[in-house]
N, C-alpha and C. Protein backbone atom coordinates (compact mmCIF):
# COMPACT_ATOMS: atom_id res chain seq x y z
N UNK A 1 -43.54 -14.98 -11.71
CA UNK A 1 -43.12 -16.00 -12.63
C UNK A 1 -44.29 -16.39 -13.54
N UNK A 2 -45.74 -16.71 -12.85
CA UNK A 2 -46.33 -17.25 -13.55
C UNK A 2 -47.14 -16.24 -14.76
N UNK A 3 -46.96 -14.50 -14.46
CA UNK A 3 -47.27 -13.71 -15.35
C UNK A 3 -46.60 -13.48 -16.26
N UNK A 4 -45.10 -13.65 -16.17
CA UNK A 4 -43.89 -13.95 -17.14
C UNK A 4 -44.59 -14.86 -18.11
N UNK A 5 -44.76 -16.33 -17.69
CA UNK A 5 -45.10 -17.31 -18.48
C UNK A 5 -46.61 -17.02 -19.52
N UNK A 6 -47.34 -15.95 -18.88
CA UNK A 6 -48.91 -15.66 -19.30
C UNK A 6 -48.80 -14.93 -20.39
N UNK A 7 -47.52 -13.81 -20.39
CA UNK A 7 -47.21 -12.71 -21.10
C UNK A 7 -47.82 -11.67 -20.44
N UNK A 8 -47.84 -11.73 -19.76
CA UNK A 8 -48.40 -9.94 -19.04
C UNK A 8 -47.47 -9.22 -18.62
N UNK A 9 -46.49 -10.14 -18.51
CA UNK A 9 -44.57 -8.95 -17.98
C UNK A 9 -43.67 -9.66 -18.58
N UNK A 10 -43.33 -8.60 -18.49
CA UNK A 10 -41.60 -8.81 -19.70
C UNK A 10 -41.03 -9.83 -19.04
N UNK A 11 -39.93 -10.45 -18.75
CA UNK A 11 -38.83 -11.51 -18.37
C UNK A 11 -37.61 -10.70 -17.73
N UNK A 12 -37.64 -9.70 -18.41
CA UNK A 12 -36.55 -8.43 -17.53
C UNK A 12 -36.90 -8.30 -16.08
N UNK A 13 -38.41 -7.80 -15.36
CA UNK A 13 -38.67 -7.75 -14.48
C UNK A 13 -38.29 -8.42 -13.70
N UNK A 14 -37.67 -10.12 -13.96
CA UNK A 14 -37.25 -10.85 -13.25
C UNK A 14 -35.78 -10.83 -13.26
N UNK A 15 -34.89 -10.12 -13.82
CA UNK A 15 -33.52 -10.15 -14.09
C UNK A 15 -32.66 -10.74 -12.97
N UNK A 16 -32.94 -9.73 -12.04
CA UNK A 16 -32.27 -9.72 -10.57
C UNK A 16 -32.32 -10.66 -9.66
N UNK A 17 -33.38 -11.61 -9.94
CA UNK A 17 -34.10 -12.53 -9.38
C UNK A 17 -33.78 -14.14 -10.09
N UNK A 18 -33.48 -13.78 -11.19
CA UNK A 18 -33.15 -15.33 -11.75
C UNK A 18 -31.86 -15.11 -12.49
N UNK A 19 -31.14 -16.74 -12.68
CA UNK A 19 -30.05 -16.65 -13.24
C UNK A 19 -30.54 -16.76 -14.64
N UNK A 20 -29.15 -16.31 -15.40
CA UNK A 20 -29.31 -16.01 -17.13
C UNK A 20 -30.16 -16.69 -17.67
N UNK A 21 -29.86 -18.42 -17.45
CA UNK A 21 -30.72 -19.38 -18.28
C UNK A 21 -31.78 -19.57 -17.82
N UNK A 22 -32.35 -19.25 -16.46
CA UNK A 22 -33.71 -18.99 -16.14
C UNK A 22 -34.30 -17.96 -17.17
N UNK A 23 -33.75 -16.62 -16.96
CA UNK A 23 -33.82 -15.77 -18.02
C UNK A 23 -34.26 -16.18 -19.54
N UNK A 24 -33.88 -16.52 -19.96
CA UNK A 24 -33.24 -16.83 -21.24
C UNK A 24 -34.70 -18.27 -21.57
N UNK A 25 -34.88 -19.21 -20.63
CA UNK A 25 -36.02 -20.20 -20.42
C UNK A 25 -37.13 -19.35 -20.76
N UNK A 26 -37.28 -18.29 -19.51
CA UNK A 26 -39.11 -17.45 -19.49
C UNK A 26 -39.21 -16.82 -20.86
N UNK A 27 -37.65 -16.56 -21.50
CA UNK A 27 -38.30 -15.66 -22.76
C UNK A 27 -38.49 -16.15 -24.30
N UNK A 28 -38.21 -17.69 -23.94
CA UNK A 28 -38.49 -18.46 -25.12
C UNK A 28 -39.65 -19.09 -25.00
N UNK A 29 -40.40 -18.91 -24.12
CA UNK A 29 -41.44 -20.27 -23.24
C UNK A 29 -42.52 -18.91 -22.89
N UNK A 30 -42.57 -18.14 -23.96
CA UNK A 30 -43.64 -17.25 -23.07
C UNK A 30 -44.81 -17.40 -24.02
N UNK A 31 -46.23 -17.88 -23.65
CA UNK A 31 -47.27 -17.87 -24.84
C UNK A 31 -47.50 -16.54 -24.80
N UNK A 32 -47.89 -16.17 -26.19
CA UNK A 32 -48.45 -14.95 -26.80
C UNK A 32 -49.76 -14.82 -26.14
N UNK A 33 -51.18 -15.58 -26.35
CA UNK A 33 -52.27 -15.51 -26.43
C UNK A 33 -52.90 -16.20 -25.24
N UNK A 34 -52.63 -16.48 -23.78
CA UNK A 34 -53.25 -16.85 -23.10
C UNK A 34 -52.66 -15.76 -22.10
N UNK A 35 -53.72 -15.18 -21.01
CA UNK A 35 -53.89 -14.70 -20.33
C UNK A 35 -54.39 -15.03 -18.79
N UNK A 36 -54.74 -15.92 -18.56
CA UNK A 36 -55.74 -15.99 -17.42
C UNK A 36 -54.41 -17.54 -17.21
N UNK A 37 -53.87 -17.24 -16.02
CA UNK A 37 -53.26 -18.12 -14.85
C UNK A 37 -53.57 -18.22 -13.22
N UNK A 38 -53.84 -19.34 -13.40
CA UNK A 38 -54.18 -19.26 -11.37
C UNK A 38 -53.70 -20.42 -10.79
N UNK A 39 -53.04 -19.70 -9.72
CA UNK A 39 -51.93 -20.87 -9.09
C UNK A 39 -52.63 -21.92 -7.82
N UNK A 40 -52.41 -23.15 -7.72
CA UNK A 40 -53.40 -23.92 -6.94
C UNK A 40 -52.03 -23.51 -5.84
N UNK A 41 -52.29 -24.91 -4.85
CA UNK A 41 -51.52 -25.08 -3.81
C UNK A 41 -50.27 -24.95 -4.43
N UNK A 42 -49.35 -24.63 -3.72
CA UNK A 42 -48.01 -24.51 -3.01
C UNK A 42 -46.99 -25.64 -2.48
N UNK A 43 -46.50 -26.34 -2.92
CA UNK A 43 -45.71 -27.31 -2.28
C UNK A 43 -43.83 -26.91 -2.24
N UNK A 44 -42.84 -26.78 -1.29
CA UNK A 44 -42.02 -26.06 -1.25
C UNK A 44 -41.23 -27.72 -0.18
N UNK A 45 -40.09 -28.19 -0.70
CA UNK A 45 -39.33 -28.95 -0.06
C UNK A 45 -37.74 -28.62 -0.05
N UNK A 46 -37.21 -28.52 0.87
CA UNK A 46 -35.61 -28.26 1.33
C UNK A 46 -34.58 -29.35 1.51
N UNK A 47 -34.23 -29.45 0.31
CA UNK A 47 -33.21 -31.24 0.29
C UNK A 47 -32.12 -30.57 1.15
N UNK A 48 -31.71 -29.12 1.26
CA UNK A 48 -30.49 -28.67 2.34
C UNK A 48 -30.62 -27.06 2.24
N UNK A 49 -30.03 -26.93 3.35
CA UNK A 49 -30.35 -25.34 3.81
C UNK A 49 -29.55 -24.75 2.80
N UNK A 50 -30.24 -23.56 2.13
CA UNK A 50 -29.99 -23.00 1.40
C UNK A 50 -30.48 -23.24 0.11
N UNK A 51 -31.41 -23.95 -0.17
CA UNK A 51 -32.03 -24.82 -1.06
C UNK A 51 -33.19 -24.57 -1.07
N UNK A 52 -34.18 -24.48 -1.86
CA UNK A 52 -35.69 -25.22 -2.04
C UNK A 52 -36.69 -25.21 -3.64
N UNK A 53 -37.17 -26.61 -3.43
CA UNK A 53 -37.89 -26.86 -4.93
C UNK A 53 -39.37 -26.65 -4.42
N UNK A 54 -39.67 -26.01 -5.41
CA UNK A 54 -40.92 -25.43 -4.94
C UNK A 54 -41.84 -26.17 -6.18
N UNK A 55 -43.15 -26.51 -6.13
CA UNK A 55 -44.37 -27.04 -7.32
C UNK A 55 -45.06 -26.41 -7.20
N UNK A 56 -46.06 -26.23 -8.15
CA UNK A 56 -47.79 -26.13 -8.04
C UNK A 56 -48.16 -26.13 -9.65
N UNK A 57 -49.73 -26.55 -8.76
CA UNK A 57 -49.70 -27.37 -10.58
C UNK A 57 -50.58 -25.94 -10.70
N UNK A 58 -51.10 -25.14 -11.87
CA UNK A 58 -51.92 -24.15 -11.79
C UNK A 58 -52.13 -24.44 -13.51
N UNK A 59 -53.79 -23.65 -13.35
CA UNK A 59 -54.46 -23.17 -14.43
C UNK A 59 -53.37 -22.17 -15.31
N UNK A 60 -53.45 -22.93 -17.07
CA UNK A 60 -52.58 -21.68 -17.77
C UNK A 60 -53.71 -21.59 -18.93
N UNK A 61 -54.64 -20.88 -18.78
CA UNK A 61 -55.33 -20.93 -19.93
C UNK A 61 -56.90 -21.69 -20.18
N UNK A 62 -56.92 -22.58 -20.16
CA UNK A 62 -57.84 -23.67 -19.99
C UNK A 62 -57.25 -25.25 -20.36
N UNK A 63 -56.27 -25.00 -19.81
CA UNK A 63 -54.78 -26.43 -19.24
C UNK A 63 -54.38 -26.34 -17.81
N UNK A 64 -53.87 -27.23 -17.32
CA UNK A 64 -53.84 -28.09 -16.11
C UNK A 64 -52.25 -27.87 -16.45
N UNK A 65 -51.82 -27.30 -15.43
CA UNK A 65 -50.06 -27.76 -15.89
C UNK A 65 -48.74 -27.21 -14.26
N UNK A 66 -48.12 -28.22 -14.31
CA UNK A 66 -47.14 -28.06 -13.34
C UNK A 66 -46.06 -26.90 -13.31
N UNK A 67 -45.90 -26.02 -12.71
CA UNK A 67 -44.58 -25.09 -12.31
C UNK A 67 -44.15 -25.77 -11.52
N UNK A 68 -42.32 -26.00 -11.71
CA UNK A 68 -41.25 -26.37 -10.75
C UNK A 68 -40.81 -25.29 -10.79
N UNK A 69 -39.73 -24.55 -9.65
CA UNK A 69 -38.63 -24.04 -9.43
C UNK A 69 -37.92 -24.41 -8.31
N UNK A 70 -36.33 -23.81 -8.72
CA UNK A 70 -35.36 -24.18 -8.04
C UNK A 70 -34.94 -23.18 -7.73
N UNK A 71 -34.81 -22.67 -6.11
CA UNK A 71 -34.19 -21.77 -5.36
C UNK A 71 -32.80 -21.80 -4.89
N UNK A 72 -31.80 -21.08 -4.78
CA UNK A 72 -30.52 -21.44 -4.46
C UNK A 72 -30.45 -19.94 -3.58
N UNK A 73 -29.69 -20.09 -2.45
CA UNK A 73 -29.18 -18.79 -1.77
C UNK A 73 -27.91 -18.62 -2.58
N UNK A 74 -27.77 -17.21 -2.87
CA UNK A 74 -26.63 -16.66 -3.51
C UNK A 74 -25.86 -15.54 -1.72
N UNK A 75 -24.55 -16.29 -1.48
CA UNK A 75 -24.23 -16.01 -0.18
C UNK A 75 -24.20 -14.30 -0.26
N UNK A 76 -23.90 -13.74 0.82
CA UNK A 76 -23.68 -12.32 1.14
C UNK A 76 -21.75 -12.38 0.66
N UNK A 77 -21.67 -10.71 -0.16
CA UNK A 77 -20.61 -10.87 -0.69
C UNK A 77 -20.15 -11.33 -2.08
N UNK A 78 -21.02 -11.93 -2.46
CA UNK A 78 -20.86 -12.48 -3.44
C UNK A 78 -21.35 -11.51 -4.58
N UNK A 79 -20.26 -11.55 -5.55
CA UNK A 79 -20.42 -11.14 -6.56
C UNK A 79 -21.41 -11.23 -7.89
N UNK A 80 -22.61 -10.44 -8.16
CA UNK A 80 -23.27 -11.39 -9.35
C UNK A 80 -23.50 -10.39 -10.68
N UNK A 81 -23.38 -10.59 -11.70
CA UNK A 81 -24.20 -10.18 -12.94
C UNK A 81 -25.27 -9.67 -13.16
N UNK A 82 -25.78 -8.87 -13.04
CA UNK A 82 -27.39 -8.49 -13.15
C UNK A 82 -27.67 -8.34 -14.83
N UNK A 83 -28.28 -9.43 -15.18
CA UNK A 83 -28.66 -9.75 -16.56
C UNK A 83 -29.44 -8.36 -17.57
N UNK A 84 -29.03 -8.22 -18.65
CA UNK A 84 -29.76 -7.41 -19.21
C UNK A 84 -29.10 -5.65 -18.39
N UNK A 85 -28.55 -5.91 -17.72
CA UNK A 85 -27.87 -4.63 -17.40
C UNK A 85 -26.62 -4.28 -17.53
N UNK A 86 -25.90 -5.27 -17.80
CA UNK A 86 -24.29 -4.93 -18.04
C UNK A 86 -23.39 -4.16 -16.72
N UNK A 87 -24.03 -4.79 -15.88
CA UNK A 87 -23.25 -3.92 -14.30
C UNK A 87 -23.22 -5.13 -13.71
N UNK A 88 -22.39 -5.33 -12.60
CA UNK A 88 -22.19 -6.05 -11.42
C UNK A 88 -22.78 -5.65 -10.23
N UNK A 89 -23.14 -6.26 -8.83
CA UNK A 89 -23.58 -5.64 -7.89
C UNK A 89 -23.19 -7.13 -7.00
N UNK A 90 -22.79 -6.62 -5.92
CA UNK A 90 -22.31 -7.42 -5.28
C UNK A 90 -24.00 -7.18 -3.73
N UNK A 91 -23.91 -8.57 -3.43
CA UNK A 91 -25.26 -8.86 -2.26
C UNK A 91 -24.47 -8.35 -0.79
N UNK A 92 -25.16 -8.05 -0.39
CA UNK A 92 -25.09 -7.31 1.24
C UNK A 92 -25.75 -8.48 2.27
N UNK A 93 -26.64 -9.00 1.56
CA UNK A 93 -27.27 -10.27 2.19
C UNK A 93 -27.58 -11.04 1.81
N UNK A 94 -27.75 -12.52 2.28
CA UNK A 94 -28.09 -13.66 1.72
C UNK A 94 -29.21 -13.25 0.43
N UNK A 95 -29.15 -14.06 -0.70
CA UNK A 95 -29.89 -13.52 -1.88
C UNK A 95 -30.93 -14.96 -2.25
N UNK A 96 -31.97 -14.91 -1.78
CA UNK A 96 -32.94 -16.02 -2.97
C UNK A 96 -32.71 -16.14 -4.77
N UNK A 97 -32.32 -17.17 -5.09
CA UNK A 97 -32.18 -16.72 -7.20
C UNK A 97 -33.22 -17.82 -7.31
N UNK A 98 -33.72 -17.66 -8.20
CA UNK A 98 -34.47 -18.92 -8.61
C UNK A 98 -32.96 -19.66 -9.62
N UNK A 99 -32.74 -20.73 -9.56
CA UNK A 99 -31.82 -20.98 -10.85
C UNK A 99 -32.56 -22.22 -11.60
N UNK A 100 -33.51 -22.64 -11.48
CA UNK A 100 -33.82 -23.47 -12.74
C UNK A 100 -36.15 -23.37 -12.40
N UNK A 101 -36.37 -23.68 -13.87
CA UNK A 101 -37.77 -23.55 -13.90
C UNK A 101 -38.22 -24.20 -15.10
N UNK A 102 -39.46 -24.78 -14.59
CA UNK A 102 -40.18 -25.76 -15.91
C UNK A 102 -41.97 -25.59 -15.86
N UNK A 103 -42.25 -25.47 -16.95
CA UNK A 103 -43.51 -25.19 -16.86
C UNK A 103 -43.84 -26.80 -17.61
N UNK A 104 -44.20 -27.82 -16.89
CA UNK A 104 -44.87 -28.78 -17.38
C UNK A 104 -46.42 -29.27 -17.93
């Protein structure tokens, strides 16, 4: 995620992994010209199973700035979209998505 945000990888790489408007967030929100990100601590809380908001504030550049995300289990069976590919694929097992993200 946070090399998405740096520009060192495309936003595709994450297709499978995040929903559309996550998608669609990393590739409007990506700086051109900073390179150097480093992630501090880790903070990860579970308001309910199947859930978790994750923080850390990390270096983007020579700025101080917060990453949130929002994890959702996508159940087994379930049908999903794989963005940027135009196919369906249905999960065999419980699936981590990120579905929401903010670079503060």
């Amino acid at each position: 995620m946070l090399e998405v945000l740096a520009g060192r990888r495309q936003p595709g790489q994450l297709a499978a992994a995040v929903t559309p408007e996550v998608l669609r967030y990393l590739g409007a929100s990506r700086p051109s010209t900073v390179r150097a990100v480093a992630p501090g601590r880790v903070h990860v809380a579970q308001p309910h199973p199947g859930a978790a908001e994750v923080v850390t504030v990390c270096r983007v550049g020579d700025r101080i700035r917060a990453l949130t995300l929002r994890l959702d289990v996508v159940p087994a069976g379930r049908t999903a979209a794989r963005q940027g590919r135009g196919t369906t694929a249905t999960a065999r097992q419980d699936t981590w998505v990120c579905t929401a993200v903010r670079l503060i």
